[in-house]
C-alpha atoms as a PDB file:
ATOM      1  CA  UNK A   1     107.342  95.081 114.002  1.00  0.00           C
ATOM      2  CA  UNK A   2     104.564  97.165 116.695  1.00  0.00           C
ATOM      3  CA  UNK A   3     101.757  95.202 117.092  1.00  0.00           C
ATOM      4  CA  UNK A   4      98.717  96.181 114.783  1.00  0.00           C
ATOM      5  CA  UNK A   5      95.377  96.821 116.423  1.00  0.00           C
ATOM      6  CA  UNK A   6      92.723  93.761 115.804  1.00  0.00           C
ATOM      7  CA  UNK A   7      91.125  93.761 112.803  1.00  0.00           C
ATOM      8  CA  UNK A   8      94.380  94.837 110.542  1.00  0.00           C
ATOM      9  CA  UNK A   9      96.457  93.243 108.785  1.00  0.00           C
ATOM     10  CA  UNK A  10     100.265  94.947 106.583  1.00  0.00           C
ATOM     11  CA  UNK A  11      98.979  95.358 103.032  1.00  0.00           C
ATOM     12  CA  UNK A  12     101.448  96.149 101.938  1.00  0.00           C
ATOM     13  CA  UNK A  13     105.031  96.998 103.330  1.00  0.00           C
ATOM     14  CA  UNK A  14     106.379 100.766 101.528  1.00  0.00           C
ATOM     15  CA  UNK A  15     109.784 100.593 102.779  1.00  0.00           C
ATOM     16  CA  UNK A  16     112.015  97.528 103.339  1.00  0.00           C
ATOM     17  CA  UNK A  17     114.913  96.934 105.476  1.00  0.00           C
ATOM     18  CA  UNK A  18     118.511  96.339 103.961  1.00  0.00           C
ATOM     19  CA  UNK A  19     120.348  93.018 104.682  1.00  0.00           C
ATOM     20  CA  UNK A  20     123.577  93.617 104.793  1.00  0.00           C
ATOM     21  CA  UNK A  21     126.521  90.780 103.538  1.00  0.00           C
ATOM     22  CA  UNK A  22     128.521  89.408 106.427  1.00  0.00           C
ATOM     23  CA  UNK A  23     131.417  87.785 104.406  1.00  0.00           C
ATOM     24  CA  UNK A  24     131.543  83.737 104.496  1.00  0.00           C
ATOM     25  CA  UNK A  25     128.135  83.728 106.014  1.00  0.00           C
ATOM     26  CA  UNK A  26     125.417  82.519 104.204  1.00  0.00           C
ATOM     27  CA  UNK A  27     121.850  84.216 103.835  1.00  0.00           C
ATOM     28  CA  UNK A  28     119.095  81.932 102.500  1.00  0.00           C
ATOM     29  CA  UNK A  29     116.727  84.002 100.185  1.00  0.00           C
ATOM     30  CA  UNK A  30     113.595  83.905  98.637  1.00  0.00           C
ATOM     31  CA  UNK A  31     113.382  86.229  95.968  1.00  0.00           C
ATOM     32  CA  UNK A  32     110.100  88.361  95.264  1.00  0.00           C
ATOM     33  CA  UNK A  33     110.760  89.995  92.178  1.00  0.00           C
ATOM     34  CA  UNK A  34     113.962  90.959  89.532  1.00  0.00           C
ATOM     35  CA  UNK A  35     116.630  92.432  90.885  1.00  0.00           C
ATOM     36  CA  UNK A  36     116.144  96.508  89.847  1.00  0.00           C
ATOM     37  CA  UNK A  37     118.441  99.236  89.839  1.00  0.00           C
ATOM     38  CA  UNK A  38     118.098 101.495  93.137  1.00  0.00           C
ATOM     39  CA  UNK A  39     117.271 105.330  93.227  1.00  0.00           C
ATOM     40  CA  UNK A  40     120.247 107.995  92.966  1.00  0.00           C
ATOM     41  CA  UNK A  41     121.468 109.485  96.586  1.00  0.00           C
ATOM     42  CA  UNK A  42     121.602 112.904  96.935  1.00  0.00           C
ATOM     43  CA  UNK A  43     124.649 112.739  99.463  1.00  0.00           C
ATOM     44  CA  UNK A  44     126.053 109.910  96.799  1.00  0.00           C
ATOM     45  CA  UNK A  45     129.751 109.234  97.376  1.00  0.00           C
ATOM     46  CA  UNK A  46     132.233 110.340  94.951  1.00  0.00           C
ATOM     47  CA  UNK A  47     134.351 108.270  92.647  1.00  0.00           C
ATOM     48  CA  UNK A  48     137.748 108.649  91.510  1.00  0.00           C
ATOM     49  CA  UNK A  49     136.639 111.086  88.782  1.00  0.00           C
ATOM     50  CA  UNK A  50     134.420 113.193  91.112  1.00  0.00           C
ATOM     51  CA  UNK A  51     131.032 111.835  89.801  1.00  0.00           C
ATOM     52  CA  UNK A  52     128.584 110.742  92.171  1.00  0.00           C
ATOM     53  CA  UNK A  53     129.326 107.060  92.116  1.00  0.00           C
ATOM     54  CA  UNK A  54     126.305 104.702  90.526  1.00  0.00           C
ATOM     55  CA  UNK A  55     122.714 104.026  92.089  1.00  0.00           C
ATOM     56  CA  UNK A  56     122.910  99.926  93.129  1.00  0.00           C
ATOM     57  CA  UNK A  57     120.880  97.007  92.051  1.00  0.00           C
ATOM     58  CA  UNK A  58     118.263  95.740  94.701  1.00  0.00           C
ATOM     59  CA  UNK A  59     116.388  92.604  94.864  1.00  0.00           C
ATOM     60  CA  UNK A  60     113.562  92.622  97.666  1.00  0.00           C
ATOM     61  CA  UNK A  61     113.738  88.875  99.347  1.00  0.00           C
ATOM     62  CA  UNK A  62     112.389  87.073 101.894  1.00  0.00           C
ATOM     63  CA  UNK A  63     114.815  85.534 104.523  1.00  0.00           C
ATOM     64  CA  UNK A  64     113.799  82.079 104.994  1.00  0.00           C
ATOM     65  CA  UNK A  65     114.714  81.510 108.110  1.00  0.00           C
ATOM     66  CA  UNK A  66     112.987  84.577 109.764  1.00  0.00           C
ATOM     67  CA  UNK A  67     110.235  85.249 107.045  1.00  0.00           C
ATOM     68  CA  UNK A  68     111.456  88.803 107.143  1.00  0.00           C
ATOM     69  CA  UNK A  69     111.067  90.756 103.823  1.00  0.00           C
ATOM     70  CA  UNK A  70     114.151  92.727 102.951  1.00  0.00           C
ATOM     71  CA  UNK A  71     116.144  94.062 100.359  1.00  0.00           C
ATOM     72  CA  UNK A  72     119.543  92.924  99.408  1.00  0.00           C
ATOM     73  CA  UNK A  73     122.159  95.137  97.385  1.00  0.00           C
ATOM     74  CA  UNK A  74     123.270  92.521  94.606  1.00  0.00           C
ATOM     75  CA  UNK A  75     126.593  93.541  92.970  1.00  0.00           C
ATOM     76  CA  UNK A  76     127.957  93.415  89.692  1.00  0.00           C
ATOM     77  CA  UNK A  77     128.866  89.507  90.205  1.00  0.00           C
ATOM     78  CA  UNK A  78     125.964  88.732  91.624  1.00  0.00           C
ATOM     79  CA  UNK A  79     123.507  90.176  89.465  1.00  0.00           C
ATOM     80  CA  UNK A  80     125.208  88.844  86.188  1.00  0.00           C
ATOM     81  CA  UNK A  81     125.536  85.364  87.379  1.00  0.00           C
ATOM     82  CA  UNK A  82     121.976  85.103  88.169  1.00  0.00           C
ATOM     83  CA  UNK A  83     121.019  86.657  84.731  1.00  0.00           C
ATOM     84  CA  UNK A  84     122.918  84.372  82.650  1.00  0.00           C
ATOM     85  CA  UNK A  85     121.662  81.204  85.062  1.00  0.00           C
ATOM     86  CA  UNK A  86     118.533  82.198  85.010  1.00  0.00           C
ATOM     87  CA  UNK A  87     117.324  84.321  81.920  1.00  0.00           C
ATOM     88  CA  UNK A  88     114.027  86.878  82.049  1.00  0.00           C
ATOM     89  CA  UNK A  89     114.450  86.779  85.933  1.00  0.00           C
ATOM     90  CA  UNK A  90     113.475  83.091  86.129  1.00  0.00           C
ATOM     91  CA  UNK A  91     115.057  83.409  89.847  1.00  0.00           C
ATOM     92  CA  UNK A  92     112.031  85.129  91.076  1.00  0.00           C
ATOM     93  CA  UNK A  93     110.077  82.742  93.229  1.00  0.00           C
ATOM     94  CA  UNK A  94     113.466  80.611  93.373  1.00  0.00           C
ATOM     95  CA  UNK A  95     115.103  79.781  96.782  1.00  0.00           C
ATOM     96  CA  UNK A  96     118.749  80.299  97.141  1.00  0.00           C
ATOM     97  CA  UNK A  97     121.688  79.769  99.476  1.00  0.00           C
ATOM     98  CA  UNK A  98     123.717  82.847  99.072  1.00  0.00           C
ATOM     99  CA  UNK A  99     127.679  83.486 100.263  1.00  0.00           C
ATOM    100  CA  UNK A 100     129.944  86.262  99.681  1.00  0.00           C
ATOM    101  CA  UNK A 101     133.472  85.858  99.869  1.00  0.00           C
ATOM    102  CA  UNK A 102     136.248  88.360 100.127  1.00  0.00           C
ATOM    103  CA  UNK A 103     138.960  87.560  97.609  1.00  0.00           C
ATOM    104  CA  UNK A 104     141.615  90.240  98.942  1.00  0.00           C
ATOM    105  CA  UNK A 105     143.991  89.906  94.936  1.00  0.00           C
ATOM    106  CA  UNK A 106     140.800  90.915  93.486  1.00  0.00           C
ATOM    107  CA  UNK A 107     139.282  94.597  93.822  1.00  0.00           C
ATOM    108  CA  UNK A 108     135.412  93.364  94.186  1.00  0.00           C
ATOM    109  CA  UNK A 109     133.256  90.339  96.016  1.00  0.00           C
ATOM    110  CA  UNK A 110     132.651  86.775  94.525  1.00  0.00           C
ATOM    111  CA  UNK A 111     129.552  83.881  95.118  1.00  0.00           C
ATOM    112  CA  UNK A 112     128.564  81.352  96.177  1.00  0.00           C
ATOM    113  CA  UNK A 113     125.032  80.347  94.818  1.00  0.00           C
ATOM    114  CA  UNK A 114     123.001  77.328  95.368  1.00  0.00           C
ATOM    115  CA  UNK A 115     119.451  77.259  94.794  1.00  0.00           C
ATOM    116  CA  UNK A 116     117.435  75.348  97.109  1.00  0.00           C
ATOM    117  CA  UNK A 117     114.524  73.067  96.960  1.00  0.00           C
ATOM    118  CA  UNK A 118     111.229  72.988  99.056  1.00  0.00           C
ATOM    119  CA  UNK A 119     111.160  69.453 100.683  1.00  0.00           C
ATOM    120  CA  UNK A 120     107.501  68.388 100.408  1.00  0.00           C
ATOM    121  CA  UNK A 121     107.138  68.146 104.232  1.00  0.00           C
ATOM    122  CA  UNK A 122     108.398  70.990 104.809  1.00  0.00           C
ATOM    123  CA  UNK A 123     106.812  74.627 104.575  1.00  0.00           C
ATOM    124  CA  UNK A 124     109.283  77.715 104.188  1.00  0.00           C
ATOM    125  CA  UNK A 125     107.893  80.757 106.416  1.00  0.00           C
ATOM    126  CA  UNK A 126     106.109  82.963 104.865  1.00  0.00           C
ATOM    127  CA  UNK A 127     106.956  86.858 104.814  1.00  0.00           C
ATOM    128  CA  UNK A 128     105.656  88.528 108.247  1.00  0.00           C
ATOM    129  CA  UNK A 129     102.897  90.731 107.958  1.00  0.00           C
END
């Protein structure tokens, strides 16, 4: 991020960068608010039928250990197993240790999810303004 002239501060940031999974590496997220269904593409890829394939589910995080805000795409998986764990987005606020692993029999991604607690000594960064 450019540094802002003195006297300003981000109010507000518009657009967020995308996080992208690495498979078998963890990301350790924050999340700001309920995960929410993305916009359609124009240019949207296909699917097997011809139809312009699904707009995905978002969550906009903070990375804890940069203090980066930042969207994550959360599939199918990923989305439902947060829902049932934690009902009426009770995840929001929550801190998580997130892995995606690559199960080549099966035709999508799977989870690892632990949530994580605040030691009291210890202060998680904040998002970068």
């Amino acid at each position: 991020m450019s540094t802002l002239p003195a006297g300003f501060r981000v109010s507000k940031n518009v657009t967020l960068p995308l996080s992208k999974w690495k498979n078998e590496t963890p990301k350790y997220l924050q999340f700001k608010g309920e995960i929410f269904l993305g916009k359609q593409l124009a240019d949207a890829k296909l699917d097997a039928d011809g139809k312009a394939q699904k707009p995905a589910h978002l969550a906009n995080v903070v990375d804890l250990e940069t203090g980066e805000e930042m969207q994550v795409i959360c599939a199918s998986v990923l989305k439902a197993t947060l829902e049932e764990e934690y009902p009426n987005g009770a995840y929001v606020g929550k801190a998580f240790m997130l892995t995606q692993h690559r199960d080549t029999a099966k035709k999508y991604n799977t989870y690892s999810i632990s949530e994580l607690e605040f030691e009291a000594d210890a202060k998680p960064k904040s998002a970068k303004a």
